[in-house]
C-alpha atoms as a PDB file:
ATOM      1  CA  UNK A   1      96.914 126.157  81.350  1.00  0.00           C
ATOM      2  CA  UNK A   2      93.672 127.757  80.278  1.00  0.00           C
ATOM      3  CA  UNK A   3      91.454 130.108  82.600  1.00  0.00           C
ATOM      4  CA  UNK A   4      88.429 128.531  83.203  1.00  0.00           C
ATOM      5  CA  UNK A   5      85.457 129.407  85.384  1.00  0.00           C
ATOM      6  CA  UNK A   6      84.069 128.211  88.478  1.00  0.00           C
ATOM      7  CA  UNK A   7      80.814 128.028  90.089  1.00  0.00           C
ATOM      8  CA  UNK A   8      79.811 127.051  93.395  1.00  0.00           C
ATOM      9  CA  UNK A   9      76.149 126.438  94.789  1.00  0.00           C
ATOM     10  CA  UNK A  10      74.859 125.143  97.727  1.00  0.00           C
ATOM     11  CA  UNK A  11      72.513 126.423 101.051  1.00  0.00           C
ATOM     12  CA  UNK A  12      72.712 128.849 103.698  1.00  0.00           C
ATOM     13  CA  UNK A  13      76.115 128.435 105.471  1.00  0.00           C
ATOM     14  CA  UNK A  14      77.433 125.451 103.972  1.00  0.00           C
ATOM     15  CA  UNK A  15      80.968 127.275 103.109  1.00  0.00           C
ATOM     16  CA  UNK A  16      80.175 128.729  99.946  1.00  0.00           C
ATOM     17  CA  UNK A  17      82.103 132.266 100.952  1.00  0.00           C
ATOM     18  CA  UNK A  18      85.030 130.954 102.709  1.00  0.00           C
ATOM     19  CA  UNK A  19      85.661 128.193 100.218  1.00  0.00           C
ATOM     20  CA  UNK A  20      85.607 130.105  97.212  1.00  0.00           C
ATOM     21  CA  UNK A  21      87.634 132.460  98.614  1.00  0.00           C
ATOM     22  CA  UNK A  22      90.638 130.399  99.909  1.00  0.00           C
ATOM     23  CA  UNK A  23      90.553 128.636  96.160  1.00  0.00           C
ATOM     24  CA  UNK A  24      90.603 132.170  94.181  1.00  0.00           C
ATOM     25  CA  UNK A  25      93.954 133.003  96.618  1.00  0.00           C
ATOM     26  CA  UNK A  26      95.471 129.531  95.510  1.00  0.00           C
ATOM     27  CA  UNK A  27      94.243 129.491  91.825  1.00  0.00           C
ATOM     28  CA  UNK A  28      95.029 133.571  91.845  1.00  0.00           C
ATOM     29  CA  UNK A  29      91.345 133.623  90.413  1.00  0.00           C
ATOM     30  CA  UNK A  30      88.983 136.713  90.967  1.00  0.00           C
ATOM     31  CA  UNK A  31      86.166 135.620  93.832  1.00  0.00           C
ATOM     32  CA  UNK A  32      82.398 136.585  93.189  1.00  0.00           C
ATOM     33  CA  UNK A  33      80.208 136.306  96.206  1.00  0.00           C
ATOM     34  CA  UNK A  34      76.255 136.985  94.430  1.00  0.00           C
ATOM     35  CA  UNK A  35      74.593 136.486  98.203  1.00  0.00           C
ATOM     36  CA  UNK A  36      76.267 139.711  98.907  1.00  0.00           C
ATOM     37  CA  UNK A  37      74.620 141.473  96.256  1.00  0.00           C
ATOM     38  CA  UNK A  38      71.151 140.734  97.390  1.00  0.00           C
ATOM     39  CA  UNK A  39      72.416 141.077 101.038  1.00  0.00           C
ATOM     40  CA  UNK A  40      73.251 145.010  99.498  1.00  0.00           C
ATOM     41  CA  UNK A  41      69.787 145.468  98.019  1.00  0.00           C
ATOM     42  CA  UNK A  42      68.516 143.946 101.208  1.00  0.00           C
ATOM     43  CA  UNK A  43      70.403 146.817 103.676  1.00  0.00           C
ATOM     44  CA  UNK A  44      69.255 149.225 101.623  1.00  0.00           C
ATOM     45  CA  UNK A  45      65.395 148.239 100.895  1.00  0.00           C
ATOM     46  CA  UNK A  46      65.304 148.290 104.724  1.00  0.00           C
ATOM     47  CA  UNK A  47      66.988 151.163 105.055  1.00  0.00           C
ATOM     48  CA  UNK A  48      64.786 153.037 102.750  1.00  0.00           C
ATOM     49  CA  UNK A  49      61.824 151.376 104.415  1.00  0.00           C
ATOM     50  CA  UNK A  50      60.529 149.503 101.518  1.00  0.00           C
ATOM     51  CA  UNK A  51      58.668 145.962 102.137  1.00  0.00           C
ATOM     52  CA  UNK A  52      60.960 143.157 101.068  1.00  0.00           C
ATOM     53  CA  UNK A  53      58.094 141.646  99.494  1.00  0.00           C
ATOM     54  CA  UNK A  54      57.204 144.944  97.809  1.00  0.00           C
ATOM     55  CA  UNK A  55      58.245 144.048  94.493  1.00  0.00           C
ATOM     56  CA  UNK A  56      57.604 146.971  92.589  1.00  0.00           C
ATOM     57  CA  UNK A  57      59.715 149.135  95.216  1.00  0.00           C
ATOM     58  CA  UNK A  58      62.117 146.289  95.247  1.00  0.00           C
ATOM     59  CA  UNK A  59      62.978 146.118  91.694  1.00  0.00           C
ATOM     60  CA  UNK A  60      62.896 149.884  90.672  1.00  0.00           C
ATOM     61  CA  UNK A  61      65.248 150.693  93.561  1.00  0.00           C
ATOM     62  CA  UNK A  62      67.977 147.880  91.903  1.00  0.00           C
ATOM     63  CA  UNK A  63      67.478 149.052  88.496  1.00  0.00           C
ATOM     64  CA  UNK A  64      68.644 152.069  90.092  1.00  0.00           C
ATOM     65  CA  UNK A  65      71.349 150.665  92.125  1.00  0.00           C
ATOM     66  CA  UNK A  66      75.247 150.450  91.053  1.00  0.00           C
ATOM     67  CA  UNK A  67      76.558 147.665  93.277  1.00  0.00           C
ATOM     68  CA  UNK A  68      80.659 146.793  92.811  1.00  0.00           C
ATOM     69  CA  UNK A  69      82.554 144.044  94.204  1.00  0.00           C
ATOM     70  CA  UNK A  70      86.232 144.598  94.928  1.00  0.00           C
ATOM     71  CA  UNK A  71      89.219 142.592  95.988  1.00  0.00           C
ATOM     72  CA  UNK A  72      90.298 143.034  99.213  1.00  0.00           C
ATOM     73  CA  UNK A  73      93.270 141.662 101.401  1.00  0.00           C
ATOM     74  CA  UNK A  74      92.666 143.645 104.213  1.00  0.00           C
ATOM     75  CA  UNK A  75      89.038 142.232 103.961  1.00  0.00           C
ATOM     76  CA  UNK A  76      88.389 138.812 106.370  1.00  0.00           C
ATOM     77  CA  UNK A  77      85.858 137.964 103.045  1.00  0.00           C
ATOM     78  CA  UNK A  78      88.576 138.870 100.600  1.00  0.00           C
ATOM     79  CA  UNK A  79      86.621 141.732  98.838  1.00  0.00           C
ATOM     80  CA  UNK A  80      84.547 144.546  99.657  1.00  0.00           C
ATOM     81  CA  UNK A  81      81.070 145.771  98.442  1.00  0.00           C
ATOM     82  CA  UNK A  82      80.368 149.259  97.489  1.00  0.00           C
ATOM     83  CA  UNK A  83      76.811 149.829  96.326  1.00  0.00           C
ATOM     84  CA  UNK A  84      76.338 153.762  94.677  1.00  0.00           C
ATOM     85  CA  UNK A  85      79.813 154.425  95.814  1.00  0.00           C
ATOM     86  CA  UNK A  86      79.569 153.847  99.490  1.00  0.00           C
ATOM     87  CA  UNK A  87      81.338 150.620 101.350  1.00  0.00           C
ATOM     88  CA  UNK A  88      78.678 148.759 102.571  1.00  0.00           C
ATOM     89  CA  UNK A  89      80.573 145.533 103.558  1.00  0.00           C
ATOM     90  CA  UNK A  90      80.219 146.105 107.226  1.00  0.00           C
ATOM     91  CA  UNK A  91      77.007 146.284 107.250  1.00  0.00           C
ATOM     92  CA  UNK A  92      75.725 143.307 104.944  1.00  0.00           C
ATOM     93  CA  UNK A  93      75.509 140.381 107.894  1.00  0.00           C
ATOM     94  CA  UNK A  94      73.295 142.345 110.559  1.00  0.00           C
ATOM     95  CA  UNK A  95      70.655 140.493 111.899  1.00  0.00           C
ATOM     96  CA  UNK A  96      67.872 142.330 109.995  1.00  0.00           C
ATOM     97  CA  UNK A  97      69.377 141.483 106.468  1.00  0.00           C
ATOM     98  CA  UNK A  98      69.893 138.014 107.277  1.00  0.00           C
ATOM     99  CA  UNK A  99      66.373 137.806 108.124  1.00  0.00           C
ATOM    100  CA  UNK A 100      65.074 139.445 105.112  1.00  0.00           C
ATOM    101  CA  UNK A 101      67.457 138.630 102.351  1.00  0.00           C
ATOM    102  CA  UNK A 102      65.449 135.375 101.242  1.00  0.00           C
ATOM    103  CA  UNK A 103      62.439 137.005 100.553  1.00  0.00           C
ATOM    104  CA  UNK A 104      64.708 139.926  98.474  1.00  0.00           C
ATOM    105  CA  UNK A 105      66.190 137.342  96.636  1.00  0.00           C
ATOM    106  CA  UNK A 106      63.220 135.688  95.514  1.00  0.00           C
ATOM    107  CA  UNK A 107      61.605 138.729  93.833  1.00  0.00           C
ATOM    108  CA  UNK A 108      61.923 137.872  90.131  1.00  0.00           C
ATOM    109  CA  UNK A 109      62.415 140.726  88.612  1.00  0.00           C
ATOM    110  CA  UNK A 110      65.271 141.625  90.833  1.00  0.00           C
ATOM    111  CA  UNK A 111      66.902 138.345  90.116  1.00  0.00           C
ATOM    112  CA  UNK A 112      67.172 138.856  86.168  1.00  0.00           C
ATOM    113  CA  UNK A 113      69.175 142.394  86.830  1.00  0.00           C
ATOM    114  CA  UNK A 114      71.194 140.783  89.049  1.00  0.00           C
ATOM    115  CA  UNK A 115      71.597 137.572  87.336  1.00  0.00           C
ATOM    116  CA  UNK A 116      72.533 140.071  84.258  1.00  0.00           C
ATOM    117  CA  UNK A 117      75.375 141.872  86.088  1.00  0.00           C
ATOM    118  CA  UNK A 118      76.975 138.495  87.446  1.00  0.00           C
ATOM    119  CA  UNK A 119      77.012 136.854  84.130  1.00  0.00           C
ATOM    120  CA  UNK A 120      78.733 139.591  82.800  1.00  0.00           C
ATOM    121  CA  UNK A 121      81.369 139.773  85.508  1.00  0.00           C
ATOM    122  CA  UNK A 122      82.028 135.662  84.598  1.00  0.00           C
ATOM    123  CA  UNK A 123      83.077 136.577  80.699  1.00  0.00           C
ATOM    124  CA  UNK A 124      86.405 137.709  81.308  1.00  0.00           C
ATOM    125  CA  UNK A 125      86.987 134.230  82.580  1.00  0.00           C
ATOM    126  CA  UNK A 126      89.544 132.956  85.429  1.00  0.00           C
ATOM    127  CA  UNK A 127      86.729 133.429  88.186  1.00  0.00           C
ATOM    128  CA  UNK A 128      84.959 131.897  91.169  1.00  0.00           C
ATOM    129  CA  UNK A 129      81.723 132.601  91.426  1.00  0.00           C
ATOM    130  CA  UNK A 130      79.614 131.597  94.913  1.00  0.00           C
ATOM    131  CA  UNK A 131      75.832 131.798  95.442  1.00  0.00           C
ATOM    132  CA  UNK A 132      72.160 130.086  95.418  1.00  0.00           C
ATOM    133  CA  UNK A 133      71.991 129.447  91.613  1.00  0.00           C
ATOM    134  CA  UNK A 134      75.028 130.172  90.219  1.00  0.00           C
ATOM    135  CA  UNK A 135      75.207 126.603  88.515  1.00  0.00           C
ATOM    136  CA  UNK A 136      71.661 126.641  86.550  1.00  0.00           C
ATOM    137  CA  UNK A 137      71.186 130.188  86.105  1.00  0.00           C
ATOM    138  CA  UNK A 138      74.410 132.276  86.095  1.00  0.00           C
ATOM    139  CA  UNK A 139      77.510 130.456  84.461  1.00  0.00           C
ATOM    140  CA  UNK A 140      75.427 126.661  83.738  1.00  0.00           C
ATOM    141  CA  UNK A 141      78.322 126.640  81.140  1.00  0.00           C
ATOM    142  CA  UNK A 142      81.154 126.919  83.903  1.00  0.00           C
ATOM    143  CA  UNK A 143      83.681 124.087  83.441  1.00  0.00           C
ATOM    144  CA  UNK A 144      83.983 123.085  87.197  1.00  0.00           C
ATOM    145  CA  UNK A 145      80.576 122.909  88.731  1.00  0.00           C
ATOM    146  CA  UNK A 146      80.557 122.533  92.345  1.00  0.00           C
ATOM    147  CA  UNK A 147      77.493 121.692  94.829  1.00  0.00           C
ATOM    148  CA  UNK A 148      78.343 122.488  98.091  1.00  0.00           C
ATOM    149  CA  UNK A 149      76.094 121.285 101.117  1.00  0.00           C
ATOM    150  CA  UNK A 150      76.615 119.911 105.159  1.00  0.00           C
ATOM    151  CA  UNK A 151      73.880 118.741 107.446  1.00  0.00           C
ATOM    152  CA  UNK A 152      71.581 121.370 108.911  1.00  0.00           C
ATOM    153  CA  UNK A 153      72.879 121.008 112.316  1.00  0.00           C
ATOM    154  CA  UNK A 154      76.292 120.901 111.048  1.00  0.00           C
ATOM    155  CA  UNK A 155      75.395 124.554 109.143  1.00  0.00           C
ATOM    156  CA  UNK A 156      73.549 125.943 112.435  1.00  0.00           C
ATOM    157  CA  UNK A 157      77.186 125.133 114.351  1.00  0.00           C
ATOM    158  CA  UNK A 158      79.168 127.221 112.087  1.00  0.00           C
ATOM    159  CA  UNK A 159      77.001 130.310 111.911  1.00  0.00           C
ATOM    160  CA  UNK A 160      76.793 130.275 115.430  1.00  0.00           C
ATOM    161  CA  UNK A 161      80.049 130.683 115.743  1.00  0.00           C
ATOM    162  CA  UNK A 162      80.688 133.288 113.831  1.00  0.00           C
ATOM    163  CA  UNK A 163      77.840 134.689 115.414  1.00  0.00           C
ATOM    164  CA  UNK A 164      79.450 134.457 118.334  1.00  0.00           C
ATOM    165  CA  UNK A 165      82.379 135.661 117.217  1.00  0.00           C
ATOM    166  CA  UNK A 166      80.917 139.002 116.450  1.00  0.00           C
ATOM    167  CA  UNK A 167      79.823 139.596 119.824  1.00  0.00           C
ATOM    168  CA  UNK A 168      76.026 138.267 118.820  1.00  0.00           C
ATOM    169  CA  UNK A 169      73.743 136.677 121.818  1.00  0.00           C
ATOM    170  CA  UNK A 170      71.956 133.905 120.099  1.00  0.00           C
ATOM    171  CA  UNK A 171      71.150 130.353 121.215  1.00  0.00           C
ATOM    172  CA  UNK A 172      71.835 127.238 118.504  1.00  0.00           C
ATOM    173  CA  UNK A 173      67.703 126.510 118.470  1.00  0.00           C
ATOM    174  CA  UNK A 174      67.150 129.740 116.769  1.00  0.00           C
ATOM    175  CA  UNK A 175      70.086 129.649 113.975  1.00  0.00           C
ATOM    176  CA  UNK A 176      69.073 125.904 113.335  1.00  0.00           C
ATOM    177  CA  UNK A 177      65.556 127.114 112.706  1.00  0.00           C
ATOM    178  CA  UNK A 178      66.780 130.418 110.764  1.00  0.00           C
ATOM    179  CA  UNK A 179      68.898 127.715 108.314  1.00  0.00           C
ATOM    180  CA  UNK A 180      65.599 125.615 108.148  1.00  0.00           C
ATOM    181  CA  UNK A 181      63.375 128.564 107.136  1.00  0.00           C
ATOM    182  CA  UNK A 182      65.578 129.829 104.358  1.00  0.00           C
ATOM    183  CA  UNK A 183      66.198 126.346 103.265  1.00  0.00           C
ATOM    184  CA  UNK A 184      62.789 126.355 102.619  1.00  0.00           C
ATOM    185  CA  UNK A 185      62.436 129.426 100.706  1.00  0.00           C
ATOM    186  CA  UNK A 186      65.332 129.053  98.323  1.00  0.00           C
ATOM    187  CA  UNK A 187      64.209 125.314  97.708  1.00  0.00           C
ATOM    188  CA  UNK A 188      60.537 126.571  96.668  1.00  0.00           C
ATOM    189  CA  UNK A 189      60.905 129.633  95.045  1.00  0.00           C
ATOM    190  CA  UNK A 190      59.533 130.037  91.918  1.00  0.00           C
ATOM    191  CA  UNK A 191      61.636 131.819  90.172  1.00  0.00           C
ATOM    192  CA  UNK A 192      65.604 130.256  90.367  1.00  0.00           C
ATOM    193  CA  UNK A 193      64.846 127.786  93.243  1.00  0.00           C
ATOM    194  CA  UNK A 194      68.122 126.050  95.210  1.00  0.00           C
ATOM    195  CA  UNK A 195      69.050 122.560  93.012  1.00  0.00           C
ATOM    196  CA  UNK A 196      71.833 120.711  91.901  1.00  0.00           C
ATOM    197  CA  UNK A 197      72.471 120.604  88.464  1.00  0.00           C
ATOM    198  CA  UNK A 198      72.825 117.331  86.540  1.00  0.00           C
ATOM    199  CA  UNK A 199      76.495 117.736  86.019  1.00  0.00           C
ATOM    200  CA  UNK A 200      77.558 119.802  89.393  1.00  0.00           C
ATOM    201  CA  UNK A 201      79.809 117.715  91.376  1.00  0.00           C
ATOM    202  CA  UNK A 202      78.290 117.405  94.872  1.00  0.00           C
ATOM    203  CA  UNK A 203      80.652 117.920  97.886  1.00  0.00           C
ATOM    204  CA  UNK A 204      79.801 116.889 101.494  1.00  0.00           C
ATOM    205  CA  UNK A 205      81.771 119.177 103.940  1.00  0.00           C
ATOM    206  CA  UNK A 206      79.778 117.979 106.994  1.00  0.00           C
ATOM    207  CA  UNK A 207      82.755 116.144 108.435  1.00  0.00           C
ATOM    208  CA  UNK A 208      85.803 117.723 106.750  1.00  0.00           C
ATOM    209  CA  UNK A 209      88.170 120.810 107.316  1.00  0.00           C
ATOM    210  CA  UNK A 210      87.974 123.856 105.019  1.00  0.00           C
ATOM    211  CA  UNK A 211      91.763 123.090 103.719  1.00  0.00           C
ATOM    212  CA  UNK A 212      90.245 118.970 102.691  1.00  0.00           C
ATOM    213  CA  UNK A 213      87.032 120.997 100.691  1.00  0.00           C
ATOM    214  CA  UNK A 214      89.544 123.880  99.298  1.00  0.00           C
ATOM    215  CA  UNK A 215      92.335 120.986  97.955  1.00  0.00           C
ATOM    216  CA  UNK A 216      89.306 118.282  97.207  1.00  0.00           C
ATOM    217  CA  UNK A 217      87.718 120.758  94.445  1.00  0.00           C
ATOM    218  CA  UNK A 218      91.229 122.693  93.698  1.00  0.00           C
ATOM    219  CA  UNK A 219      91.887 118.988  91.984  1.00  0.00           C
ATOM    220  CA  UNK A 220      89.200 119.282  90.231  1.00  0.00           C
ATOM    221  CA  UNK A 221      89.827 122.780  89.030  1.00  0.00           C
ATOM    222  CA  UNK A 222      93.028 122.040  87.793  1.00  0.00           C
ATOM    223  CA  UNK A 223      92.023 118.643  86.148  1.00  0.00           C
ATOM    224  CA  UNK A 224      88.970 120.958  84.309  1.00  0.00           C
ATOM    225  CA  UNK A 225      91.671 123.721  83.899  1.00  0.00           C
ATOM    226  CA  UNK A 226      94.291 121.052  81.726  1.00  0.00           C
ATOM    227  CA  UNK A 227      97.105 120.727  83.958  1.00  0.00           C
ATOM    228  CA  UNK A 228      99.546 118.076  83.623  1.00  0.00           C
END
């Protein structure tokens, strides 16, 4: 059976992360997740107090950057993200660079180094790869192209939770309109913007489990892969 790659887009909290990386464990495939990269950049353009819409600042400080994702098993996400050497997983979902990573990610000329280094990570095959645009940019020439999306509410429930979970004090009306807003900006931005490509399969998960999305598009996989 042939290693083949596989690329999954969709919106802000429709499972990208935790589907790709329950499919890499079962396909024993290597798991990508781009959104962390420009959550990275993000931490540290704020930490550095540079203007996410500065994108002069912006771009020389990730043409300067060395970010490295790395499998992880003792990680809940599965890997870990070091950017110049330091672990910054830990830090890469704090309220700040959720709010800012949108506007980060639609700088253009940080986009092409970044779209650069995740194309090059996809050429040694046998790898999941989870993000925005990762269908029409990245790998378009993946042969299992997946378009994952759930109803707004249904994506405000879920990141509340896990808000929740990590001890955050937030009220559903202000996720829901977080998920709207960056909806919004990935959808319109001019360089890259948030589609479906002609020949991505689109999945629903608004009304099923993670294990009916992970073994729904782990047929697929295998049927794209050549198993008998």
């Amino acid at each position: 059976m042939k290693k083949i790659n596989i690329a999954i887009d969709g919106p802000v909290a429709s499972g990208k992360t935790s589907v790709a990386r329950e499919l890499s464990k079962r396909m024993n495939y290597s798991y990508i997740d781009t959104g962390a990269m420009y959550r990275a950049l993000t931490w540290k353009a704020l930490r550095q107090g540079i203007d996410p819409l500065d994108e002069e600042k912006i771009t020389s400080m990730a043409e300067n950057t060395e970010i490295n994702i790395v499998p992880s098993l003792e990680s809940i996400a599965g890997y870990l993200v070091f950017m110049d050497g330091i672990n910054v997983s830990e830090r890469l979902n704090e309220p700040e660079v959720r709010k800012n990573v949108s506007p980060v990610a639609s700088v253009s000329p940080l986009r092409k180094i970044l779209v650069e280094k995740q194309k090059k990570m996809a050429l040694s095959r046998g790898v999941i790869m989870a993000g925005r645009d990762i269908t029409t940019v990245v790998i378009p020439e993946a042969e299992v192209k997946i378009f994952l999306t759930a109803t707004p509410e249904e994506r405000a429930r879920r990141r509340l939770m896990e808000l929740i979970d990590k001890g955050e004090n937030i009220s559903y009306e202000s996720v829901l309109k977080e998920i709207k807003r960056r909806d919004h900006i990935d959808s319109t931005r001019a360089d890259s913007p948030l589609i479906k490509a002609p020949d991505a399969v689109e999945v629903d998960c608004s009304d099923k489990t993670l294990e009916e999305v992970v073994e729904e598009i782990f047929i697929i996989a295998m049927n794209a892969a050549g198993a008998r």
